[in-house]
N, C-alpha and C. Protein backbone atom coordinates (compact mmCIF):
# COMPACT_ATOMS: atom_id res chain seq x y z
N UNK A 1 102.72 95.07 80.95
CA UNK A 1 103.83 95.47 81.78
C UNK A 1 105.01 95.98 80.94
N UNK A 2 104.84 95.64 79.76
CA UNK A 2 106.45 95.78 78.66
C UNK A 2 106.11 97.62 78.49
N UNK A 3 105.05 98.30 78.53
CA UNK A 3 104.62 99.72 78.49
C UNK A 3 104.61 99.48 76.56
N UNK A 4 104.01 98.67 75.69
CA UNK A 4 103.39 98.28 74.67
C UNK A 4 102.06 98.72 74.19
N UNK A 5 101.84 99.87 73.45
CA UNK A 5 100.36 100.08 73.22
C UNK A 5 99.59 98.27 72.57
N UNK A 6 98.23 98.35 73.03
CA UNK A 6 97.48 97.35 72.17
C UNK A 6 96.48 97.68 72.77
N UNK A 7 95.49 97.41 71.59
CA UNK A 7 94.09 97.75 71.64
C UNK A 7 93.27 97.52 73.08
N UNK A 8 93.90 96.54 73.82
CA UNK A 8 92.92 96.51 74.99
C UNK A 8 93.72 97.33 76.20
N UNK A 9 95.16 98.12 75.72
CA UNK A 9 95.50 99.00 76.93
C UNK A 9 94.41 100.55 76.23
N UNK A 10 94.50 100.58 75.00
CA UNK A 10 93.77 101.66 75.03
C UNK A 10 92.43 101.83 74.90
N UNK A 11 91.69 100.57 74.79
CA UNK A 11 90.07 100.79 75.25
C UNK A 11 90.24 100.47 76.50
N UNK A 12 90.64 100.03 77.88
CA UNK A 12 91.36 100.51 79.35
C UNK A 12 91.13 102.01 79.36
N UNK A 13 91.69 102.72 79.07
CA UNK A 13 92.30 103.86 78.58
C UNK A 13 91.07 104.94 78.59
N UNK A 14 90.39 104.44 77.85
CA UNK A 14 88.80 104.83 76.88
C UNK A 14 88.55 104.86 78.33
N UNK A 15 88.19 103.83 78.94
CA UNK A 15 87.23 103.58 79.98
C UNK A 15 87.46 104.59 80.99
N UNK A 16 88.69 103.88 81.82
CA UNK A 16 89.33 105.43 83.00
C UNK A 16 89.09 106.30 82.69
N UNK A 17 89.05 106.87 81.68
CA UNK A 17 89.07 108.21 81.51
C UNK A 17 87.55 108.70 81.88
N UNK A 18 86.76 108.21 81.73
CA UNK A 18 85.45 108.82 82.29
C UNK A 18 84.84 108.24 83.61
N UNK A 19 85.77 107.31 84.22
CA UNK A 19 85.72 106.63 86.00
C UNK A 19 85.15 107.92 86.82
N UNK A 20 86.13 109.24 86.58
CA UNK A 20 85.55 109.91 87.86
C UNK A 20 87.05 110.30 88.90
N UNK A 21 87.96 109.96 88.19
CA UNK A 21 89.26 110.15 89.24
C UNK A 21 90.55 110.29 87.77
N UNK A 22 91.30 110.84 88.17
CA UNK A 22 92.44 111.06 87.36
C UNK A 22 93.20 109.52 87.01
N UNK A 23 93.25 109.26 85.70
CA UNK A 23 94.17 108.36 84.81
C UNK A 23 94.72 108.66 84.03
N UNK A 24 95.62 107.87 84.04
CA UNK A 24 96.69 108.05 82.36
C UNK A 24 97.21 106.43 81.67
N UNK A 25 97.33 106.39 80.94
CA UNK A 25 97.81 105.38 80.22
C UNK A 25 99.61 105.85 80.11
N UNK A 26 99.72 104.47 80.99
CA UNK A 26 101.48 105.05 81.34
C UNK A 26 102.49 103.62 80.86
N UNK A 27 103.72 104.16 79.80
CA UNK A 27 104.30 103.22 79.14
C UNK A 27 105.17 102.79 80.17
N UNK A 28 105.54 103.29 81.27
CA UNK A 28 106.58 102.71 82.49
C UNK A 28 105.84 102.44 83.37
N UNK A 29 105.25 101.61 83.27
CA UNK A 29 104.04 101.09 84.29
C UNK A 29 104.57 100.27 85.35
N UNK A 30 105.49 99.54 85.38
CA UNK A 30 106.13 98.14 86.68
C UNK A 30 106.87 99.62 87.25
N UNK A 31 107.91 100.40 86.79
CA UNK A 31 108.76 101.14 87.26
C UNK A 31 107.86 102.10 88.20
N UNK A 32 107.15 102.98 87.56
CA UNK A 32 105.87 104.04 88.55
C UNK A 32 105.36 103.01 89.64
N UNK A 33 104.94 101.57 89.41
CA UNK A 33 104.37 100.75 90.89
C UNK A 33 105.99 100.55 92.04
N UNK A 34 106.64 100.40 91.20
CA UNK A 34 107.75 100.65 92.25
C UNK A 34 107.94 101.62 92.76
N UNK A 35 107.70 102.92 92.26
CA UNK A 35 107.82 104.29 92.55
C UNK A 35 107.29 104.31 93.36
N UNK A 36 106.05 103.98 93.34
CA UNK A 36 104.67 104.55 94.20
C UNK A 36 104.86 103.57 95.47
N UNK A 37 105.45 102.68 95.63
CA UNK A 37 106.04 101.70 96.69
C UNK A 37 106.77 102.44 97.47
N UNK A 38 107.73 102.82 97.03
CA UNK A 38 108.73 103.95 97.63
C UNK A 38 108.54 104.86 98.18
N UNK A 39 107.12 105.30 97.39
CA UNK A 39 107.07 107.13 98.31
C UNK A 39 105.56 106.76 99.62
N UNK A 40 105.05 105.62 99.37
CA UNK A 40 104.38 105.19 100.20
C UNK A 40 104.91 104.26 101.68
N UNK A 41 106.06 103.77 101.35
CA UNK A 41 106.79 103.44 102.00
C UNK A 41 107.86 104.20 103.25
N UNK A 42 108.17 105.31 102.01
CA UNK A 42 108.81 106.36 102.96
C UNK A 42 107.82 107.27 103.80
N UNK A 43 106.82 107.84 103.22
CA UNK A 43 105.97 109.36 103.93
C UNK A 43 105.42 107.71 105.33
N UNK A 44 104.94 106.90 105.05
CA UNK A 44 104.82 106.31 106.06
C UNK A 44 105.41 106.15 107.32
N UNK A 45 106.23 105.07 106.65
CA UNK A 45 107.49 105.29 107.85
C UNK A 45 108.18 105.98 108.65
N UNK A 46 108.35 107.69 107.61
CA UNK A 46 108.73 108.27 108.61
C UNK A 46 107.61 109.25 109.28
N UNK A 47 106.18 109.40 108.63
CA UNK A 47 105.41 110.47 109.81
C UNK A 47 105.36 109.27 110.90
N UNK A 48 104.98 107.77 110.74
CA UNK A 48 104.88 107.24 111.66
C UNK A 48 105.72 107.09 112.93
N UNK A 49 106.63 107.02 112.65
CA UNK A 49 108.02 106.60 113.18
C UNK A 49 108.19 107.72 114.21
N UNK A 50 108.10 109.34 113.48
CA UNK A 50 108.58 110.23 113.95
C UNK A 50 107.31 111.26 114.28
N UNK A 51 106.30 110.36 114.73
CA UNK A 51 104.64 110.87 114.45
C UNK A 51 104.69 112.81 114.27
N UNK A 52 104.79 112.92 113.10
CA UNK A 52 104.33 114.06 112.97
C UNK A 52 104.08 114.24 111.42
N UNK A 53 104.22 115.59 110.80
CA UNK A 53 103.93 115.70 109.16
C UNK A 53 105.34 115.84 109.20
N UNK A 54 105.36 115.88 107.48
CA UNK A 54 106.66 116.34 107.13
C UNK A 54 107.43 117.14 107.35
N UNK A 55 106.94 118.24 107.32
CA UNK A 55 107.28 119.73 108.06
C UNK A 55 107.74 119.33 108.90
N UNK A 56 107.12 118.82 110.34
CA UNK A 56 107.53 118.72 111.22
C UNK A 56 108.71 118.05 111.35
N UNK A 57 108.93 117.43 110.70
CA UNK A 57 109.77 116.74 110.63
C UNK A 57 111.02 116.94 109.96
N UNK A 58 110.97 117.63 108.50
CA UNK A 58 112.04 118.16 108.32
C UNK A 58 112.73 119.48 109.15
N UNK A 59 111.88 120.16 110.09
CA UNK A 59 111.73 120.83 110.74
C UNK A 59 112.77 120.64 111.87
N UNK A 60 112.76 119.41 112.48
CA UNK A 60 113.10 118.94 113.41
C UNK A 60 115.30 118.82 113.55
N UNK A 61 115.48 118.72 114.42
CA UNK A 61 116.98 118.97 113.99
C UNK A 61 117.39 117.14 114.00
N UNK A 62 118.24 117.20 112.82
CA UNK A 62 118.61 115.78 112.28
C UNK A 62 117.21 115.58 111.39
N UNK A 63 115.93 116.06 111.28
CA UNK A 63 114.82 115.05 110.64
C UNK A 63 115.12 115.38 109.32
N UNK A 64 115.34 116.06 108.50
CA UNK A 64 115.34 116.10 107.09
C UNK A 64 116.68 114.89 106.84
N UNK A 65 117.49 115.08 107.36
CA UNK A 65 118.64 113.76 107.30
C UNK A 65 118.07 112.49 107.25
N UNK A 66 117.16 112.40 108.43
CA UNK A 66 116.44 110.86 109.05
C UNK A 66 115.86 110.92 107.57
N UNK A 67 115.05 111.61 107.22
CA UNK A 67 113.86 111.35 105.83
C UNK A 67 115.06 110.91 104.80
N UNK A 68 115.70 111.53 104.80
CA UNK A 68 116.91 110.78 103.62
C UNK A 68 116.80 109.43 103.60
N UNK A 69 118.04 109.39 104.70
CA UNK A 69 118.21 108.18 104.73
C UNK A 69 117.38 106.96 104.95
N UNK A 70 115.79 107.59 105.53
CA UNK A 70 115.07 106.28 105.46
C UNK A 70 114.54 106.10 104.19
N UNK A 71 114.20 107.08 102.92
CA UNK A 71 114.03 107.34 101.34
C UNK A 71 115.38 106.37 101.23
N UNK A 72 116.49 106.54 101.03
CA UNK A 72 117.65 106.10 101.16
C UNK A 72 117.89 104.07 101.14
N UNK A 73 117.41 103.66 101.96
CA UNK A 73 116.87 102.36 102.23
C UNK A 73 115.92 102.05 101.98
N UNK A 74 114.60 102.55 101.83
CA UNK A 74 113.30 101.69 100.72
C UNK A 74 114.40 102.01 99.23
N UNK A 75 114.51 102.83 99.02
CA UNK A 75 115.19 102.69 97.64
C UNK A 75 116.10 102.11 97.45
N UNK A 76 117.37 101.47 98.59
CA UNK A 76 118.12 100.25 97.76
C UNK A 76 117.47 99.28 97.73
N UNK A 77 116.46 98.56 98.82
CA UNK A 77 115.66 97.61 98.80
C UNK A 77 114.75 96.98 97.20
N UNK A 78 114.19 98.52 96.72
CA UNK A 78 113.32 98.47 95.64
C UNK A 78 114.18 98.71 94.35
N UNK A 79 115.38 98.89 94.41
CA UNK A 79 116.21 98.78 93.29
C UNK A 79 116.87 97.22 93.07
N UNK A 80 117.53 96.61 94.48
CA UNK A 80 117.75 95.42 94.62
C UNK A 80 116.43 94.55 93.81
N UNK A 81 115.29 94.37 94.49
CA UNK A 81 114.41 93.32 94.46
C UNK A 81 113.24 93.73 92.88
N UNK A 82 113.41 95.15 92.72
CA UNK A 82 112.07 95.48 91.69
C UNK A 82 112.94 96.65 90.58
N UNK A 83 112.39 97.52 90.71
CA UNK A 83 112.89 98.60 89.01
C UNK A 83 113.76 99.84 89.85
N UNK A 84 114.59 100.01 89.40
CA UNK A 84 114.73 101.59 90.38
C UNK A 84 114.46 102.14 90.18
N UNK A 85 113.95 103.24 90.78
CA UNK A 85 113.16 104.48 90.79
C UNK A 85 114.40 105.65 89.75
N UNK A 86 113.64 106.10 89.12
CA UNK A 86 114.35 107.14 88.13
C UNK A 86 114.84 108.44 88.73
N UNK A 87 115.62 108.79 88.23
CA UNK A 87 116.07 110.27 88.67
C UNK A 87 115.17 111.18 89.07
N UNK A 88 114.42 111.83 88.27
CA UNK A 88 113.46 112.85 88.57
C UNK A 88 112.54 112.59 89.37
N UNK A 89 112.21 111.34 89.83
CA UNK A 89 111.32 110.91 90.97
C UNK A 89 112.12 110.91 92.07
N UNK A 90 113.45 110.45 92.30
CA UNK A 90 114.19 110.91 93.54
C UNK A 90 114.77 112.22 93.89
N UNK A 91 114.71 112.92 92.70
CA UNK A 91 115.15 114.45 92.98
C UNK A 91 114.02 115.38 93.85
N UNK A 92 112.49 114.88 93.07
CA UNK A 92 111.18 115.19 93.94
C UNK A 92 110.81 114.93 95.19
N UNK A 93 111.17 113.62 95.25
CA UNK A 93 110.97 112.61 95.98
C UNK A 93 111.52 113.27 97.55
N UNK A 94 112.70 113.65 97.00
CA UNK A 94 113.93 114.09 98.64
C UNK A 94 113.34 115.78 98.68
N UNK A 95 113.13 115.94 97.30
CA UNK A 95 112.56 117.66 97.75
C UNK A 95 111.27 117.66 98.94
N UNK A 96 110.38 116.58 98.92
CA UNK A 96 109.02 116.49 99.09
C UNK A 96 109.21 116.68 100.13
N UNK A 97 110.17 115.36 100.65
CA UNK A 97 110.29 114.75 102.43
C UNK A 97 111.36 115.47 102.69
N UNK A 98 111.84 116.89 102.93
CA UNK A 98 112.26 117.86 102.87
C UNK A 98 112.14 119.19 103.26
N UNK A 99 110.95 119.21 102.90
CA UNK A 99 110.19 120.44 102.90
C UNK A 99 109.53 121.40 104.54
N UNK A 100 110.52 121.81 104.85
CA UNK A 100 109.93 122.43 105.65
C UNK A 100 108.70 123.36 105.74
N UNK A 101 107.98 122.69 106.88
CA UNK A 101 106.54 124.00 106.32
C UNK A 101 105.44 122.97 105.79
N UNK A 102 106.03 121.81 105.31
CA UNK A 102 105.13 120.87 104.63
C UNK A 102 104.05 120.16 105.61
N UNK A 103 102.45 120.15 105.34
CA UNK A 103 101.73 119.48 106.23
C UNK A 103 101.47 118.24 105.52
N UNK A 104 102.14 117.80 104.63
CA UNK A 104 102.05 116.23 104.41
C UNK A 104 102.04 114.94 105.35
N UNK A 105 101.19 114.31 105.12
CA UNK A 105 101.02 113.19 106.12
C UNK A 105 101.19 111.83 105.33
N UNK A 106 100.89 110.76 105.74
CA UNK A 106 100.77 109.38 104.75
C UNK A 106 99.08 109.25 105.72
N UNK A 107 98.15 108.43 104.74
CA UNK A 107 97.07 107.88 105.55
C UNK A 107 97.24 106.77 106.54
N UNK A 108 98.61 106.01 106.50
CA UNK A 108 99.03 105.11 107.42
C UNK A 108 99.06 105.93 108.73
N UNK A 109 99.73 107.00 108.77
CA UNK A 109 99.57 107.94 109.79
C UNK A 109 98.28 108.65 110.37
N UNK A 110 97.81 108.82 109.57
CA UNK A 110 96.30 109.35 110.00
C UNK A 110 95.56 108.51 110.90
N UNK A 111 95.39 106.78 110.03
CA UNK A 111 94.81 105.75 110.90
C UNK A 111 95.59 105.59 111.84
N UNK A 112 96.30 105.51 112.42
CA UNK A 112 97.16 105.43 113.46
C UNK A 112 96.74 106.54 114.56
N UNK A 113 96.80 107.50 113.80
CA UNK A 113 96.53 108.51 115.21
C UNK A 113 95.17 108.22 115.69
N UNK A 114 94.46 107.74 115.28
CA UNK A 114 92.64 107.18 115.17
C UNK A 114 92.90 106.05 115.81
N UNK A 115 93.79 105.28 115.78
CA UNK A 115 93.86 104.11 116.87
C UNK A 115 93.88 102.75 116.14
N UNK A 116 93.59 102.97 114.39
CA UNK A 116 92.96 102.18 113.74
C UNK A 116 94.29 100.83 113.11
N UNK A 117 93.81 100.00 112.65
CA UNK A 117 94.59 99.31 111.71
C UNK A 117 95.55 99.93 110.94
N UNK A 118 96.12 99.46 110.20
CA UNK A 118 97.21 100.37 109.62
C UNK A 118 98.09 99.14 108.26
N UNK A 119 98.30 98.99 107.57
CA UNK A 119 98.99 98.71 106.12
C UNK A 119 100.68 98.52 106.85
N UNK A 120 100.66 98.52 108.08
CA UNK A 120 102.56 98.12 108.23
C UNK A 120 103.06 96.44 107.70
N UNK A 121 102.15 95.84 107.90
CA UNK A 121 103.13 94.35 107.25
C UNK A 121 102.77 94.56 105.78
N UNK A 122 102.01 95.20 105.08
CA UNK A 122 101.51 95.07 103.64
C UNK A 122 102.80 96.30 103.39
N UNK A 123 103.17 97.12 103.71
CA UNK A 123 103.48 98.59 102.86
C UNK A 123 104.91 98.08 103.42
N UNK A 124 105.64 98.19 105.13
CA UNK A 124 106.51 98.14 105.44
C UNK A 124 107.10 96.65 105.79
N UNK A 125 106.70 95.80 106.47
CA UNK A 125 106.92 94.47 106.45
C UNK A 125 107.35 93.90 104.92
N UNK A 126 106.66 93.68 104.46
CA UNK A 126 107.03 93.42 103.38
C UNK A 126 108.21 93.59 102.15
N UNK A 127 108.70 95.07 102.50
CA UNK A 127 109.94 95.78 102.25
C UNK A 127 111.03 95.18 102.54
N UNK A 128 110.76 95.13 104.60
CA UNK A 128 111.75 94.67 105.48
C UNK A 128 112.22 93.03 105.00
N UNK A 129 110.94 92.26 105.02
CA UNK A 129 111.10 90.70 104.28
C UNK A 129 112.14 90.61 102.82
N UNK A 130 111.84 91.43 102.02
CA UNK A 130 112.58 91.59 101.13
C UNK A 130 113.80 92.07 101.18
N UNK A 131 114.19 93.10 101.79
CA UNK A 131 115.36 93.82 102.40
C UNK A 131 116.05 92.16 102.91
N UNK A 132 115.46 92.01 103.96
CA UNK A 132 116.61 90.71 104.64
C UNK A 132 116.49 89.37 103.77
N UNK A 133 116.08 88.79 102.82
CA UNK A 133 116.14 88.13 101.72
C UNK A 133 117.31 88.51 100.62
N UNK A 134 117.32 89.85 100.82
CA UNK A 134 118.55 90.29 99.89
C UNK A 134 119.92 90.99 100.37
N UNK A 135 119.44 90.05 101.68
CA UNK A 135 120.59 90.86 102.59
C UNK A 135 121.23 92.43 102.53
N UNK A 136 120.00 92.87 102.45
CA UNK A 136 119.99 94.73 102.64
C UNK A 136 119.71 94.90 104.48
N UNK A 137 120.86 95.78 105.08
CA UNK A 137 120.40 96.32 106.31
C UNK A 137 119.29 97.18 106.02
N UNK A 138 118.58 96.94 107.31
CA UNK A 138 117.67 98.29 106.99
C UNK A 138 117.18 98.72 107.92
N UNK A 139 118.10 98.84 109.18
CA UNK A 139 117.35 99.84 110.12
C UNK A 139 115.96 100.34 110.89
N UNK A 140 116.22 101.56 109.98
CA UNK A 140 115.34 102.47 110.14
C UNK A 140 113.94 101.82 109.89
N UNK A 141 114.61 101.15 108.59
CA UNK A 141 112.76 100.01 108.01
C UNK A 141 112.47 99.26 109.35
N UNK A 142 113.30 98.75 109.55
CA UNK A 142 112.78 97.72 110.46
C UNK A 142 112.84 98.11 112.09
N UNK A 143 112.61 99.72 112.52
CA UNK A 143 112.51 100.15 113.31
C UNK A 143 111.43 100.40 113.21
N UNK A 144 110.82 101.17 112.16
CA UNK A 144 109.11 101.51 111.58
C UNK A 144 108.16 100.13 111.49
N UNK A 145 108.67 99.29 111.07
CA UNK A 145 107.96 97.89 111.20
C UNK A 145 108.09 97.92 112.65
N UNK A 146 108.94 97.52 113.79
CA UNK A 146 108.69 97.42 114.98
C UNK A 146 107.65 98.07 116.06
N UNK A 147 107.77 99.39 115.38
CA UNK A 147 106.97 100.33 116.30
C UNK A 147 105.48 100.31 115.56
N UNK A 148 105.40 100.21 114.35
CA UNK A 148 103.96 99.57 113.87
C UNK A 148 103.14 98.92 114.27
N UNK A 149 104.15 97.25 114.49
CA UNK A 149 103.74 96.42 115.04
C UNK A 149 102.99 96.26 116.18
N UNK A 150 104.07 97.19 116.93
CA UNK A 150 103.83 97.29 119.03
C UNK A 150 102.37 98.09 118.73
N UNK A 151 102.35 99.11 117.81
CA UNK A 151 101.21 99.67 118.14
C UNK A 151 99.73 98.68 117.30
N UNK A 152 100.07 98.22 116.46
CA UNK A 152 98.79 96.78 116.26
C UNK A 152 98.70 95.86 117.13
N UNK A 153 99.77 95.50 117.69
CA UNK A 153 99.41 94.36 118.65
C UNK A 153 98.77 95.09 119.38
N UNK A 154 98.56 96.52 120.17
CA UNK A 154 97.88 97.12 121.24
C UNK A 154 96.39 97.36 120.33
N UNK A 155 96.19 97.24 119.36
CA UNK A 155 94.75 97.42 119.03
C UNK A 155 94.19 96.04 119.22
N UNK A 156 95.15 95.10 118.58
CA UNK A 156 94.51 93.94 118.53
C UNK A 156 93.99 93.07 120.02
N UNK A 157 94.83 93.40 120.99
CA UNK A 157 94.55 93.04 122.20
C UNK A 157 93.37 94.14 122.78
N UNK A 158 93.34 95.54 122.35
CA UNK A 158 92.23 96.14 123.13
C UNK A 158 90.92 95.41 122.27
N UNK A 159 90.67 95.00 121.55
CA UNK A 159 89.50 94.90 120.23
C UNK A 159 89.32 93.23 120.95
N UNK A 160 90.39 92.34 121.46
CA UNK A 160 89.83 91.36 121.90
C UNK A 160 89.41 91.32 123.77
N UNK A 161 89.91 92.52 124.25
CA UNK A 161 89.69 92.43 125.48
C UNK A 161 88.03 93.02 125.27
N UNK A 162 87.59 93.71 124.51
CA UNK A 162 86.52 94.45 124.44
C UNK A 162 85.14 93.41 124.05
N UNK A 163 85.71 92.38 123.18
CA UNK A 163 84.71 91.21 122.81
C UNK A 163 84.43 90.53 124.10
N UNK A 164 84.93 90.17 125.06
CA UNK A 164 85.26 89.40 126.12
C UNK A 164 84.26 90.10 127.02
C-alpha cells in the first residue's frame, strides 16, 4: 500500500501481465482505489438517479450541474474518510460526467434497467454510512441510495412472491 517496489510486487507484476486484461504496477495504489470509488460512485448514482447516459444527462437542463455536484459529494466524503482524489483525476473526472453526446453508462445502471440486483449498499450505501459518520451532508448520495433501495426492495419482493 506504501507504493514501495519489492520483489513480490514485481513478480505480481510478471504475472498480470500475461492474465489476459490490462495491468500496471501502480506506486499510488490506496489513492487510484479511492479514485476508482469515486468515479464508480458517481457514473452510478447519477445514470441511476437520473436513468439515462451521460449525455443525456449532461444534456439535460441543470444535469451537467447535478453531475457536479453529486462528483462534488462522493469526493468530500472520500477525501474526509480515505485519500483525495488528485487533480488530474478531477479535472477528467468533471470533463467525463460532462460530456455532452456521451453514451456512458455505469453497469449499476445497465442491471437496473434488466430489473436485476444492483451494488447500491456496496458502491452507494456505504459512501452514505460514511458520509453520516463524518457528518458530511449528502443529499444527492442519499437520494441515489433511496431510490436504489425502493427499486431492490421491488425485486426482492417480486423474486419472493414468485417462489410462493
Amino acid at each position: 500500500m506504501s507504493g514501495d517496489r519489492s520483489w513480490r510486487t514485481d513478480r505480481l507484476d510478471e504475472v498480470m501481465q500475461g492474465a489476459g486484461f490490462d495491468a500496471r504496477l501502480s506506486r499510488t495504489i490506496e489513492r487510484e482505489m479511492w479514485e476508482k470509488w469515486v468515479l464508480l460512485a458517481t457514473l452510478g448514482g447519477i445514470t441511476c438517479l437520473m436513468r439515462g447516459n451521460v449525455g443525456e444527462i449532461a444534456s439535460a437542463p441543470g444535469g451537467a450541474d447535478f453531475s457536479l455536484r453529486f462528483l462534488d459529494e462522493v469526493t468530500a466524503v472520500v477525501t474526509a474518510v480515505g485519500k483525495k482524489p488528485g487533480e488530474l483525476f478531477l479535472t477528467d473526472t468533471r470533463a467525463l460526467f460532462t460530456e455532452k453526446g456521451s453514451t456512458i453508462t455505469s453497469s449499476m445502471y445497465r442491471d437496473l434497467q434488466k430489473g436485476a440486483q444492483v451494488e447500491a449498499e456496496q458502491i452507494i450505501g456505504d459512501l452514505v454510512a460514511h458520509a453520516r459518520r463524518a457528518r458530511i451532508t449528502t443529499p444527492l448520495l442519499a437520494a441515489a441510495f433511496a431510490h436504489l433501495s425502493i427499486s431492490q426492495n421491488r425485486i426482492s419482493v417480486a423474486a419472493t412472491v414468485h417462489e410462493t
